[in-house]
C-alpha atoms as a PDB file:
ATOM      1  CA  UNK A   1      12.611   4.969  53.130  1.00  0.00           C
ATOM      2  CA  UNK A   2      11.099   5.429  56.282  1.00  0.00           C
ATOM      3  CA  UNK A   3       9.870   9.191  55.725  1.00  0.00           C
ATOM      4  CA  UNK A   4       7.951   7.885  51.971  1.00  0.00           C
ATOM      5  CA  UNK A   5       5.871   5.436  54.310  1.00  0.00           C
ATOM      6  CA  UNK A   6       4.483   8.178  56.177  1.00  0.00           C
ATOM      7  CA  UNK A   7       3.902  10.780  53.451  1.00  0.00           C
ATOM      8  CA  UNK A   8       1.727   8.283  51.253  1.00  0.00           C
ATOM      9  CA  UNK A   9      -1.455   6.547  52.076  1.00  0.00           C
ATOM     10  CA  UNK A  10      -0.843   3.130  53.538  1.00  0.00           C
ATOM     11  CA  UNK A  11      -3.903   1.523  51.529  1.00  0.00           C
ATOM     12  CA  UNK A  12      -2.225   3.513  48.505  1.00  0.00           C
ATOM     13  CA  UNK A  13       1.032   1.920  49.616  1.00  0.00           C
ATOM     14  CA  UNK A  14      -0.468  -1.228  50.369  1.00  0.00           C
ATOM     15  CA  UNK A  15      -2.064  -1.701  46.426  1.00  0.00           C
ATOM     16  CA  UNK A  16       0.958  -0.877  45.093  1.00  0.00           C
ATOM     17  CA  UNK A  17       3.180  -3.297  47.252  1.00  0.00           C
ATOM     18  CA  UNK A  18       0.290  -5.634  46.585  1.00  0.00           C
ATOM     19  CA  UNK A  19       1.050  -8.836  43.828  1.00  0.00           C
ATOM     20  CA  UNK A  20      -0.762  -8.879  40.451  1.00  0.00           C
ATOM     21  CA  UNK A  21      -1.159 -10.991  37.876  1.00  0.00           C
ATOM     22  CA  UNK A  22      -0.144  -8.912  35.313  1.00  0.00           C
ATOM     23  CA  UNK A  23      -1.044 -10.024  31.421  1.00  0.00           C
ATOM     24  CA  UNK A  24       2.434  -9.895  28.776  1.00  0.00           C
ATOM     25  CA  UNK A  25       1.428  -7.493  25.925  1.00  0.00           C
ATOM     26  CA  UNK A  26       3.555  -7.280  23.060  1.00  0.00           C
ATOM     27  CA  UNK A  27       3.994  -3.783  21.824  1.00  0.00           C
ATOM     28  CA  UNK A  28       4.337  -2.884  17.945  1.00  0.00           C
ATOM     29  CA  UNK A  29       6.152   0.134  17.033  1.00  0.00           C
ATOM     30  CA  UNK A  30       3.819   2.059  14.918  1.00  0.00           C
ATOM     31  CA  UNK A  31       6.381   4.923  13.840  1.00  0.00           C
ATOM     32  CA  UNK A  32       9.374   2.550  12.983  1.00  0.00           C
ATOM     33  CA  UNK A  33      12.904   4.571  12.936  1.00  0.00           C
ATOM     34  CA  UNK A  34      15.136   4.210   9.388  1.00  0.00           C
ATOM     35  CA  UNK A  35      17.967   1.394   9.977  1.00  0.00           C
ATOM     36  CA  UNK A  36      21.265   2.544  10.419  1.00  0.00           C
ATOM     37  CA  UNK A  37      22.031   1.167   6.733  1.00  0.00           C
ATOM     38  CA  UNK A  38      19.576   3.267   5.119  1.00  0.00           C
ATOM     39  CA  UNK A  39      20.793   6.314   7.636  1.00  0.00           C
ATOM     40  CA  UNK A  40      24.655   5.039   6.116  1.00  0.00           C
ATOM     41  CA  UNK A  41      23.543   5.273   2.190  1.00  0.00           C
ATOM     42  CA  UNK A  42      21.559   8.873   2.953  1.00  0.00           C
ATOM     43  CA  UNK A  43      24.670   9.877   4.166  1.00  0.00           C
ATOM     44  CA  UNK A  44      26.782   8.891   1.118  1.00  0.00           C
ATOM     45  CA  UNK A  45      24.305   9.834  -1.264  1.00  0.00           C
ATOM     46  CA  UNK A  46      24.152  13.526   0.435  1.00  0.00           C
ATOM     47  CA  UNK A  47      28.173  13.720   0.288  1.00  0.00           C
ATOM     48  CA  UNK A  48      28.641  12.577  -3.352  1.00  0.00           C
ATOM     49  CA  UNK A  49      26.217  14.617  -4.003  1.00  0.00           C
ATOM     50  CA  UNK A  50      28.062  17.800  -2.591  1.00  0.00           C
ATOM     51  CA  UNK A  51      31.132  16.760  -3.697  1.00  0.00           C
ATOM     52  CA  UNK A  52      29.617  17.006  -7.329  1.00  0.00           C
ATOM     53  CA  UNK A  53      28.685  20.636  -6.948  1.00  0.00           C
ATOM     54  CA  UNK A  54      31.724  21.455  -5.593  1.00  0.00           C
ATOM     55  CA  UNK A  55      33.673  20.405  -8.088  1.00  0.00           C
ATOM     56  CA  UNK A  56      35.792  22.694  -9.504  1.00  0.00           C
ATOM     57  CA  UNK A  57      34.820  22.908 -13.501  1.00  0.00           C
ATOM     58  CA  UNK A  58      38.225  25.963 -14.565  1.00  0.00           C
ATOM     59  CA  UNK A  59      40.236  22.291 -13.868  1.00  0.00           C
ATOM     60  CA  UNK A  60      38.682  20.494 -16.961  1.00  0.00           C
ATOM     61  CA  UNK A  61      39.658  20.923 -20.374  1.00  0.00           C
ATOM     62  CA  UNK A  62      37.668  21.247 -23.628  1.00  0.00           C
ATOM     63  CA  UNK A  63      37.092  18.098 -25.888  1.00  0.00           C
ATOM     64  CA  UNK A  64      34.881  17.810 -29.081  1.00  0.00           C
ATOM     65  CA  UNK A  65      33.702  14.622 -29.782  1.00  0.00           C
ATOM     66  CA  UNK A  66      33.836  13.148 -33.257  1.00  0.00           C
ATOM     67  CA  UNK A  67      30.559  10.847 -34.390  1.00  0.00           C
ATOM     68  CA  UNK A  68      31.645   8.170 -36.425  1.00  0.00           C
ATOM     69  CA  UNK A  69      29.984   6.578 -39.497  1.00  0.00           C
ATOM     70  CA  UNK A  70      29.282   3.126 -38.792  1.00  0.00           C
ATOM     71  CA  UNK A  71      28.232   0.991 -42.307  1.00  0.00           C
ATOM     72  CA  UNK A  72      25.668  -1.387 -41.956  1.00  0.00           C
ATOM     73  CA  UNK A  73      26.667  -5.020 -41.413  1.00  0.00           C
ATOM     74  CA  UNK A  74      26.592  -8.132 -44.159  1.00  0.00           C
ATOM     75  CA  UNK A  75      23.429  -9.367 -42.755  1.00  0.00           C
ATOM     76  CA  UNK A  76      21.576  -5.962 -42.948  1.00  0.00           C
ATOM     77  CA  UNK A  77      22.750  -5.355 -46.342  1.00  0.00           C
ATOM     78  CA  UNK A  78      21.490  -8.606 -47.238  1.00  0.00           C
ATOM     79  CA  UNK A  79      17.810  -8.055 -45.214  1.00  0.00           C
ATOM     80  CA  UNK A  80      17.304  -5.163 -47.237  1.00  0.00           C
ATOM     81  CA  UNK A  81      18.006  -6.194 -50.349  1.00  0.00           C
ATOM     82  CA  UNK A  82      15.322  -9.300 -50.163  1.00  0.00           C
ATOM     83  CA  UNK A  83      12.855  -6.707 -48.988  1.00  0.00           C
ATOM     84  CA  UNK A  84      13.446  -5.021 -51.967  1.00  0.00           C
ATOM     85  CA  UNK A  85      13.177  -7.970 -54.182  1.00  0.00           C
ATOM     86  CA  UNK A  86      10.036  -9.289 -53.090  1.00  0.00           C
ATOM     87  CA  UNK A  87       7.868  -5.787 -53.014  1.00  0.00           C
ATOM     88  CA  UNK A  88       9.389  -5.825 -57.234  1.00  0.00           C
ATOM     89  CA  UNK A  89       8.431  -9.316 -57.682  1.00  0.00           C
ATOM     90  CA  UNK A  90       7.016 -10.204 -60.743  1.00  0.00           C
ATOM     91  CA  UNK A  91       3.163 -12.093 -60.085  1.00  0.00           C
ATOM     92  CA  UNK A  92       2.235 -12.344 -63.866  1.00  0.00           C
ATOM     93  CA  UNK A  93       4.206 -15.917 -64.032  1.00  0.00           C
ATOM     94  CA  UNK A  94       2.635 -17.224 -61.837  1.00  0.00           C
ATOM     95  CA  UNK A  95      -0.040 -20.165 -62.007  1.00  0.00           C
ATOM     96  CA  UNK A  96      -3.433 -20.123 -60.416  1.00  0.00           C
ATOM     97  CA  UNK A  97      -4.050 -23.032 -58.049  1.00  0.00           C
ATOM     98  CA  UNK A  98      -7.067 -23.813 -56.382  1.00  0.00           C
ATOM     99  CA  UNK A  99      -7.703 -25.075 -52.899  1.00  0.00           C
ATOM    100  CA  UNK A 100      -9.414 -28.219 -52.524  1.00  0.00           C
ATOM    101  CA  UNK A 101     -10.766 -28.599 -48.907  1.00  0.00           C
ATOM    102  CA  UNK A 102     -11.350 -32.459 -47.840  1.00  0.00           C
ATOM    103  CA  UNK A 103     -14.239 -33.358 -45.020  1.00  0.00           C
ATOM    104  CA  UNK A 104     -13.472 -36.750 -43.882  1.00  0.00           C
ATOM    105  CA  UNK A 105     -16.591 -38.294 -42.960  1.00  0.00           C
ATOM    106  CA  UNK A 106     -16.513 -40.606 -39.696  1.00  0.00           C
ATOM    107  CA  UNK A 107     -16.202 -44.633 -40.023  1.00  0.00           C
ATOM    108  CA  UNK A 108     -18.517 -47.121 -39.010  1.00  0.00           C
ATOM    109  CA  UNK A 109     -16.943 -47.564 -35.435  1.00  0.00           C
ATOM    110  CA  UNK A 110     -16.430 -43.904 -34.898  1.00  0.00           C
ATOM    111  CA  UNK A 111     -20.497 -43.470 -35.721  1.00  0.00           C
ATOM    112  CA  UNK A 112     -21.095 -46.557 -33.119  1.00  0.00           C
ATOM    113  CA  UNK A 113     -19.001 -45.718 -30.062  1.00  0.00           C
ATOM    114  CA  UNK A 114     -20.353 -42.043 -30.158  1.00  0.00           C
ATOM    115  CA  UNK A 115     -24.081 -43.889 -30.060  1.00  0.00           C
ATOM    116  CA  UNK A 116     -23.128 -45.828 -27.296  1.00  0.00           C
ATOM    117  CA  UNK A 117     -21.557 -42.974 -25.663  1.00  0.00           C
ATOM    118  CA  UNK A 118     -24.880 -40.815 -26.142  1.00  0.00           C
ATOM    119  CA  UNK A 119     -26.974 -43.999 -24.747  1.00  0.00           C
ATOM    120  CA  UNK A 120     -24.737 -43.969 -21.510  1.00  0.00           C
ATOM    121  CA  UNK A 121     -25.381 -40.476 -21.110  1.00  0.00           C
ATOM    122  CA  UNK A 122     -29.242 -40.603 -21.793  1.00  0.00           C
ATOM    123  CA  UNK A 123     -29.183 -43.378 -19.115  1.00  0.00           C
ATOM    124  CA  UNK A 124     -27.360 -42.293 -16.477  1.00  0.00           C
ATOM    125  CA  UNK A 125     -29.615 -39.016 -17.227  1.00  0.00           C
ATOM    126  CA  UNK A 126     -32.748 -40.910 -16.057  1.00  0.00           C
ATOM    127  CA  UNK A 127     -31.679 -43.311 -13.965  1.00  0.00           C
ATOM    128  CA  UNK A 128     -33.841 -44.390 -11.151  1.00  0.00           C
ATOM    129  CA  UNK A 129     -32.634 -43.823  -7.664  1.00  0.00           C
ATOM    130  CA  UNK A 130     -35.882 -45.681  -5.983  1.00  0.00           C
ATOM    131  CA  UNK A 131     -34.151 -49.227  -6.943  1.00  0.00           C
ATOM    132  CA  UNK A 132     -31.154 -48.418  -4.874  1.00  0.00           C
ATOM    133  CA  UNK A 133     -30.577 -50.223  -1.003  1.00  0.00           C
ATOM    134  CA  UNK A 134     -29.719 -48.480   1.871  1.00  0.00           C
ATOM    135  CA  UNK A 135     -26.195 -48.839   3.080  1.00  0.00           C
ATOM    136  CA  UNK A 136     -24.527 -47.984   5.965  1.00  0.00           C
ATOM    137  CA  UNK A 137     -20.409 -46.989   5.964  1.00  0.00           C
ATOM    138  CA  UNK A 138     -17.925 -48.238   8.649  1.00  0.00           C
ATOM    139  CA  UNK A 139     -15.689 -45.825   9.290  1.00  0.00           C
ATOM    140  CA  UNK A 140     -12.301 -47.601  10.346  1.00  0.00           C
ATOM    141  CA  UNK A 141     -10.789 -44.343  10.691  1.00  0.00           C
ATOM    142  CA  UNK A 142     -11.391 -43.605  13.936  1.00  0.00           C
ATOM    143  CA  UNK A 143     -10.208 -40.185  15.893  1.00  0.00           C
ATOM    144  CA  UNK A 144      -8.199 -40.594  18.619  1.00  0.00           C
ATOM    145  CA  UNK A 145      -9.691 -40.705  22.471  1.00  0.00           C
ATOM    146  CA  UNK A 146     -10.224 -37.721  24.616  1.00  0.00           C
ATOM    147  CA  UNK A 147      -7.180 -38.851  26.829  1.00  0.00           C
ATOM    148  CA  UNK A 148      -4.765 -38.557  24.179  1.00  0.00           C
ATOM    149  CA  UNK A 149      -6.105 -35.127  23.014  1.00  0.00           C
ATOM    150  CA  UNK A 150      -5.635 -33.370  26.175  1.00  0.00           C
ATOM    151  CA  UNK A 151      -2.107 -35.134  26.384  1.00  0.00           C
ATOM    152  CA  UNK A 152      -1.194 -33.784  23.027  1.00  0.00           C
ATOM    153  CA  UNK A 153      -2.947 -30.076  23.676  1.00  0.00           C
ATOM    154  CA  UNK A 154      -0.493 -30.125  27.173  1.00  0.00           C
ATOM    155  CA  UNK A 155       2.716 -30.765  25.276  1.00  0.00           C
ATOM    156  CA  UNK A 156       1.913 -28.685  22.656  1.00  0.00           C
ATOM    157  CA  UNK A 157       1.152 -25.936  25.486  1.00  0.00           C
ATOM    158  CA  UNK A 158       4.408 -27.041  27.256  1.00  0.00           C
ATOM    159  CA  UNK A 159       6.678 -26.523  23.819  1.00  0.00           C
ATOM    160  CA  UNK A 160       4.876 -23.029  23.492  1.00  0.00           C
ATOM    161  CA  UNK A 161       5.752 -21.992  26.509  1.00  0.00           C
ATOM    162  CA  UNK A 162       9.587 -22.740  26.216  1.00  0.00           C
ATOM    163  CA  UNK A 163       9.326 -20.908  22.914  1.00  0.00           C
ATOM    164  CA  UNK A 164       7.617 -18.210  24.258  1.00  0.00           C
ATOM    165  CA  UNK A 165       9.889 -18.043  27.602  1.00  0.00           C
ATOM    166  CA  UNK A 166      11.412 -14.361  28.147  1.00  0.00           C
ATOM    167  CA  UNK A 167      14.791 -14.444  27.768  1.00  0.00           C
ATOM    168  CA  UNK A 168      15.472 -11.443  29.160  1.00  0.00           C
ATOM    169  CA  UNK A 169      14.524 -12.706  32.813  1.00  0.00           C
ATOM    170  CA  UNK A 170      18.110 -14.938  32.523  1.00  0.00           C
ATOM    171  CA  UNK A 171      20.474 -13.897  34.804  1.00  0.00           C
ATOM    172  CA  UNK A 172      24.141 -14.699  33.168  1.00  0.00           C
ATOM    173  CA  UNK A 173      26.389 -16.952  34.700  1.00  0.00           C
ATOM    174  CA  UNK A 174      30.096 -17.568  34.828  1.00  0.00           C
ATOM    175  CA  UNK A 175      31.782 -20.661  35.172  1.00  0.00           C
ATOM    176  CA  UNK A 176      35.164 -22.042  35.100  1.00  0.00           C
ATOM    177  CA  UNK A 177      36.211 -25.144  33.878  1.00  0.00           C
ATOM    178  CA  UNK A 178      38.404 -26.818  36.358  1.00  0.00           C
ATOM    179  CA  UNK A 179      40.177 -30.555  35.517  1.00  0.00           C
ATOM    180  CA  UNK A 180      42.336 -31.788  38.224  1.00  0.00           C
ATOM    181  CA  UNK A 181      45.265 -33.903  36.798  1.00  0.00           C
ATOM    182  CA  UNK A 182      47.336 -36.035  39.279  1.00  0.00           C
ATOM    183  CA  UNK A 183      50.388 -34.064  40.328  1.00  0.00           C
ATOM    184  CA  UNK A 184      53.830 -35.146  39.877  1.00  0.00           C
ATOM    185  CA  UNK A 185      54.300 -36.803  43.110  1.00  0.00           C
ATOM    186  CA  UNK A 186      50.982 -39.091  42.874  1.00  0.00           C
ATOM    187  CA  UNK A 187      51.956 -40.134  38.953  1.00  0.00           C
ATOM    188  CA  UNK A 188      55.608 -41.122  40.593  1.00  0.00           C
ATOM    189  CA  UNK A 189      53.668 -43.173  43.283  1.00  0.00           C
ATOM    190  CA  UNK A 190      51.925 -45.150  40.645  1.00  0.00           C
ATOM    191  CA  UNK A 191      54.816 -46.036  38.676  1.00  0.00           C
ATOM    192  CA  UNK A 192      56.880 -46.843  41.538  1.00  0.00           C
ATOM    193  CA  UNK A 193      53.839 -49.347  42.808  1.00  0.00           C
ATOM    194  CA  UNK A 194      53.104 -51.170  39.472  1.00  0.00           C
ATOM    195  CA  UNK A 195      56.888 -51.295  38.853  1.00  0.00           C
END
Protein backbone atom coordinates (compact mmCIF):
# COMPACT_ATOMS: atom_id res chain seq x y z
CA UNK A 1 0.00 0.00 0.00
CA UNK A 2 2.89 1.89 0.72
CA UNK A 3 4.43 1.90 -2.97
CA UNK A 4 0.55 3.36 -4.47
CA UNK A 5 1.18 6.44 -2.04
CA UNK A 6 4.21 7.34 -3.74
CA UNK A 7 3.31 6.65 -7.38
CA UNK A 8 0.09 8.98 -7.24
CA UNK A 9 -0.18 12.61 -6.51
CA UNK A 10 -0.79 13.26 -2.85
CA UNK A 11 -3.38 16.21 -3.62
CA UNK A 12 -4.83 13.50 -6.16
CA UNK A 13 -4.72 11.09 -3.24
CA UNK A 14 -5.80 13.51 -0.86
CA UNK A 15 -9.39 14.40 -3.02
CA UNK A 16 -10.04 11.07 -3.33
CA UNK A 17 -9.51 10.06 0.43
CA UNK A 18 -11.36 13.31 0.98
CA UNK A 19 -15.40 12.96 2.39
CA UNK A 20 -18.28 14.04 0.11
CA UNK A 21 -21.60 14.51 0.35
CA UNK A 22 -22.62 12.49 -2.25
CA UNK A 23 -26.51 12.91 -3.64
CA UNK A 24 -28.63 9.10 -3.91
CA UNK A 25 -29.74 8.84 -7.59
CA UNK A 26 -32.02 6.23 -8.50
CA UNK A 27 -31.17 4.61 -11.75
CA UNK A 28 -33.95 3.30 -14.31
CA UNK A 29 -33.07 0.58 -16.56
CA UNK A 30 -33.83 1.85 -19.95
CA UNK A 31 -33.17 -1.57 -21.91
CA UNK A 32 -35.14 -3.89 -19.45
CA UNK A 33 -34.05 -7.78 -19.89
CA UNK A 34 -37.21 -10.46 -20.65
CA UNK A 35 -38.21 -12.23 -17.16
CA UNK A 36 -37.18 -15.57 -16.74
CA UNK A 37 -41.02 -16.61 -17.25
CA UNK A 38 -41.27 -15.19 -20.56
CA UNK A 39 -37.49 -16.70 -21.30
CA UNK A 40 -39.42 -20.27 -19.76
CA UNK A 41 -42.61 -20.03 -22.30
CA UNK A 42 -40.05 -19.02 -25.45
CA UNK A 43 -38.45 -22.00 -24.59
CA UNK A 44 -41.53 -24.29 -24.63
CA UNK A 45 -43.05 -22.67 -27.42
CA UNK A 46 -39.63 -23.23 -29.55
CA UNK A 47 -39.61 -27.10 -28.42
CA UNK A 48 -43.28 -27.91 -29.20
CA UNK A 49 -42.76 -26.32 -31.96
CA UNK A 50 -39.83 -28.67 -33.16
CA UNK A 51 -41.29 -31.49 -31.86
CA UNK A 52 -44.23 -30.82 -34.40
CA UNK A 53 -41.96 -30.87 -37.41
CA UNK A 54 -40.35 -33.71 -36.35
CA UNK A 55 -43.00 -35.72 -36.12
CA UNK A 56 -42.93 -38.62 -37.95
CA UNK A 57 -46.19 -38.52 -40.46
CA UNK A 58 -45.40 -42.78 -42.28
CA UNK A 59 -46.78 -43.52 -38.34
CA UNK A 60 -50.37 -42.15 -38.99
CA UNK A 61 -53.00 -43.83 -40.73
CA UNK A 62 -55.58 -42.66 -43.30
CA UNK A 63 -59.19 -41.68 -42.13
CA UNK A 64 -62.06 -40.12 -44.26
CA UNK A 65 -64.38 -38.26 -42.47
CA UNK A 66 -68.10 -38.63 -43.01
CA UNK A 67 -70.33 -35.12 -42.86
CA UNK A 68 -73.48 -35.79 -41.39
CA UNK A 69 -76.94 -34.36 -42.24
CA UNK A 70 -78.21 -32.61 -39.37
CA UNK A 71 -82.34 -31.69 -39.80
CA UNK A 72 -83.35 -28.55 -38.60
CA UNK A 73 -84.84 -28.38 -35.10
CA UNK A 74 -88.83 -27.97 -34.04
CA UNK A 75 -88.35 -24.38 -33.41
CA UNK A 76 -86.70 -23.62 -36.84
CA UNK A 77 -89.21 -25.53 -38.64
CA UNK A 78 -91.73 -23.61 -36.93
CA UNK A 79 -89.77 -19.92 -37.58
CA UNK A 80 -89.92 -20.63 -41.07
CA UNK A 81 -93.09 -21.59 -41.59
CA UNK A 82 -94.64 -18.17 -39.93
CA UNK A 83 -92.27 -16.34 -42.23
CA UNK A 84 -93.87 -17.93 -44.87
CA UNK A 85 -97.32 -17.28 -43.74
CA UNK A 86 -97.15 -13.75 -43.19
CA UNK A 87 -95.22 -12.66 -46.67
CA UNK A 88 -98.78 -14.88 -48.26
CA UNK A 89 -101.05 -13.10 -46.03
CA UNK A 90 -104.12 -12.10 -47.35
CA UNK A 91 -104.62 -7.82 -46.81
CA UNK A 92 -107.95 -7.59 -48.83
CA UNK A 93 -110.00 -8.49 -45.41
CA UNK A 94 -108.87 -6.23 -43.79
CA UNK A 95 -110.63 -2.93 -42.44
CA UNK A 96 -109.30 0.56 -42.81
CA UNK A 97 -108.89 2.40 -39.51
CA UNK A 98 -107.93 5.77 -39.06
CA UNK A 99 -105.69 7.38 -36.51
CA UNK A 100 -107.09 9.94 -34.39
CA UNK A 101 -104.26 12.00 -32.72
CA UNK A 102 -105.45 13.82 -29.31
CA UNK A 103 -103.59 17.33 -28.14
CA UNK A 104 -104.46 17.76 -24.61
CA UNK A 105 -104.54 21.30 -23.96
CA UNK A 106 -103.04 22.49 -20.45
CA UNK A 107 -105.49 23.25 -17.31
CA UNK A 108 -106.00 26.32 -15.60
CA UNK A 109 -103.21 25.63 -12.91
CA UNK A 110 -100.78 24.24 -15.38
CA UNK A 111 -101.28 27.79 -17.50
CA UNK A 112 -100.76 29.70 -13.94
CA UNK A 113 -97.72 28.08 -12.36
CA UNK A 114 -95.83 28.31 -15.78
CA UNK A 115 -96.78 32.35 -15.51
CA UNK A 116 -95.49 32.52 -12.26
CA UNK A 117 -92.56 30.56 -13.17
CA UNK A 118 -91.83 33.00 -16.25
CA UNK A 119 -92.40 36.12 -13.72
CA UNK A 120 -89.63 34.62 -11.35
CA UNK A 121 -87.42 34.33 -14.14
CA UNK A 122 -88.10 37.87 -15.68
CA UNK A 123 -87.34 39.09 -12.11
CA UNK A 124 -84.52 37.57 -11.02
CA UNK A 125 -83.40 38.65 -14.76
CA UNK A 126 -83.47 42.34 -13.72
CA UNK A 127 -83.00 42.40 -10.40
CA UNK A 128 -81.23 45.27 -8.84
CA UNK A 129 -77.98 44.64 -7.13
CA UNK A 130 -77.60 48.53 -5.89
CA UNK A 131 -80.30 47.70 -2.98
CA UNK A 132 -78.09 45.05 -1.57
CA UNK A 133 -75.80 45.74 2.02
CA UNK A 134 -72.43 44.99 2.37
CA UNK A 135 -71.57 42.00 4.45
CA UNK A 136 -68.66 40.74 5.79
CA UNK A 137 -68.08 36.58 6.38
CA UNK A 138 -66.47 35.10 9.57
CA UNK A 139 -64.61 32.45 8.72
CA UNK A 140 -64.64 29.95 11.81
CA UNK A 141 -62.58 27.68 9.90
CA UNK A 142 -59.45 28.66 10.75
CA UNK A 143 -55.95 26.97 9.42
CA UNK A 144 -53.85 25.71 11.79
CA UNK A 145 -50.68 27.87 13.33
CA UNK A 146 -47.27 27.95 11.86
CA UNK A 147 -45.99 25.82 14.90
CA UNK A 148 -48.04 22.96 14.14
CA UNK A 149 -47.18 23.05 10.37
CA UNK A 150 -43.57 22.72 10.73
CA UNK A 151 -44.31 19.93 13.42
CA UNK A 152 -46.39 18.05 10.96
CA UNK A 153 -43.87 18.80 7.75
CA UNK A 154 -40.92 17.16 10.38
CA UNK A 155 -42.83 13.96 11.01
CA UNK A 156 -43.92 13.64 7.76
CA UNK A 157 -40.07 14.13 6.75
CA UNK A 158 -39.14 11.71 9.62
CA UNK A 159 -41.73 8.77 8.23
CA UNK A 160 -40.14 9.44 4.68
CA UNK A 161 -37.03 8.90 5.68
CA UNK A 162 -37.64 5.44 7.41
CA UNK A 163 -39.43 4.55 4.20
CA UNK A 164 -36.87 5.67 2.16
CA UNK A 165 -33.94 4.11 4.48
CA UNK A 166 -31.47 1.76 2.34
CA UNK A 167 -31.80 -1.47 3.35
CA UNK A 168 -29.01 -2.68 1.90
CA UNK A 169 -26.62 -0.75 4.43
CA UNK A 170 -28.03 -3.56 7.26
CA UNK A 171 -25.53 -5.64 8.38
CA UNK A 172 -27.30 -9.18 9.42
CA UNK A 173 -27.20 -10.38 12.74
CA UNK A 174 -27.38 -13.68 14.54
CA UNK A 175 -28.75 -14.34 17.74
CA UNK A 176 -29.52 -17.16 19.94
CA UNK A 177 -32.21 -17.52 22.14
CA UNK A 178 -31.00 -18.65 25.46
CA UNK A 179 -33.71 -19.44 28.60
CA UNK A 180 -32.07 -20.62 31.67
CA UNK A 181 -34.38 -23.06 33.62
CA UNK A 182 -33.42 -23.95 37.26
CA UNK A 183 -31.44 -27.17 37.25
CA UNK A 184 -32.37 -30.20 39.04
CA UNK A 185 -30.54 -29.57 42.15
CA UNK A 186 -32.01 -25.85 42.73
CA UNK A 187 -35.86 -27.22 41.91
CA UNK A 188 -34.97 -30.08 44.75
CA UNK A 189 -33.83 -27.17 47.09
CA UNK A 190 -37.14 -25.48 46.74
CA UNK A 191 -39.25 -28.33 47.42
CA UNK A 192 -37.25 -29.51 50.20
CA UNK A 193 -37.56 -25.71 51.81
CA UNK A 194 -41.36 -25.14 51.33
CA UNK A 195 -41.91 -28.79 52.39
Amino acid sequence: MATTEQKVDPSILGAIKADHKLKHVDTSEKNPLPSMEVLEEEKKRETHLQDINKFPRTGLKRTISQEKNVLPDVQTLAQEKTMHNISQFDKSGLKKAETVEKKVLPNSEDIGQEKKETELRKSIGEFSKDNLKHATTNEKNTLPPKDAIEEEKKQKEFENSIQRFPKGSLKKTDYKEKTCLPSKEDIEAEKSGAA
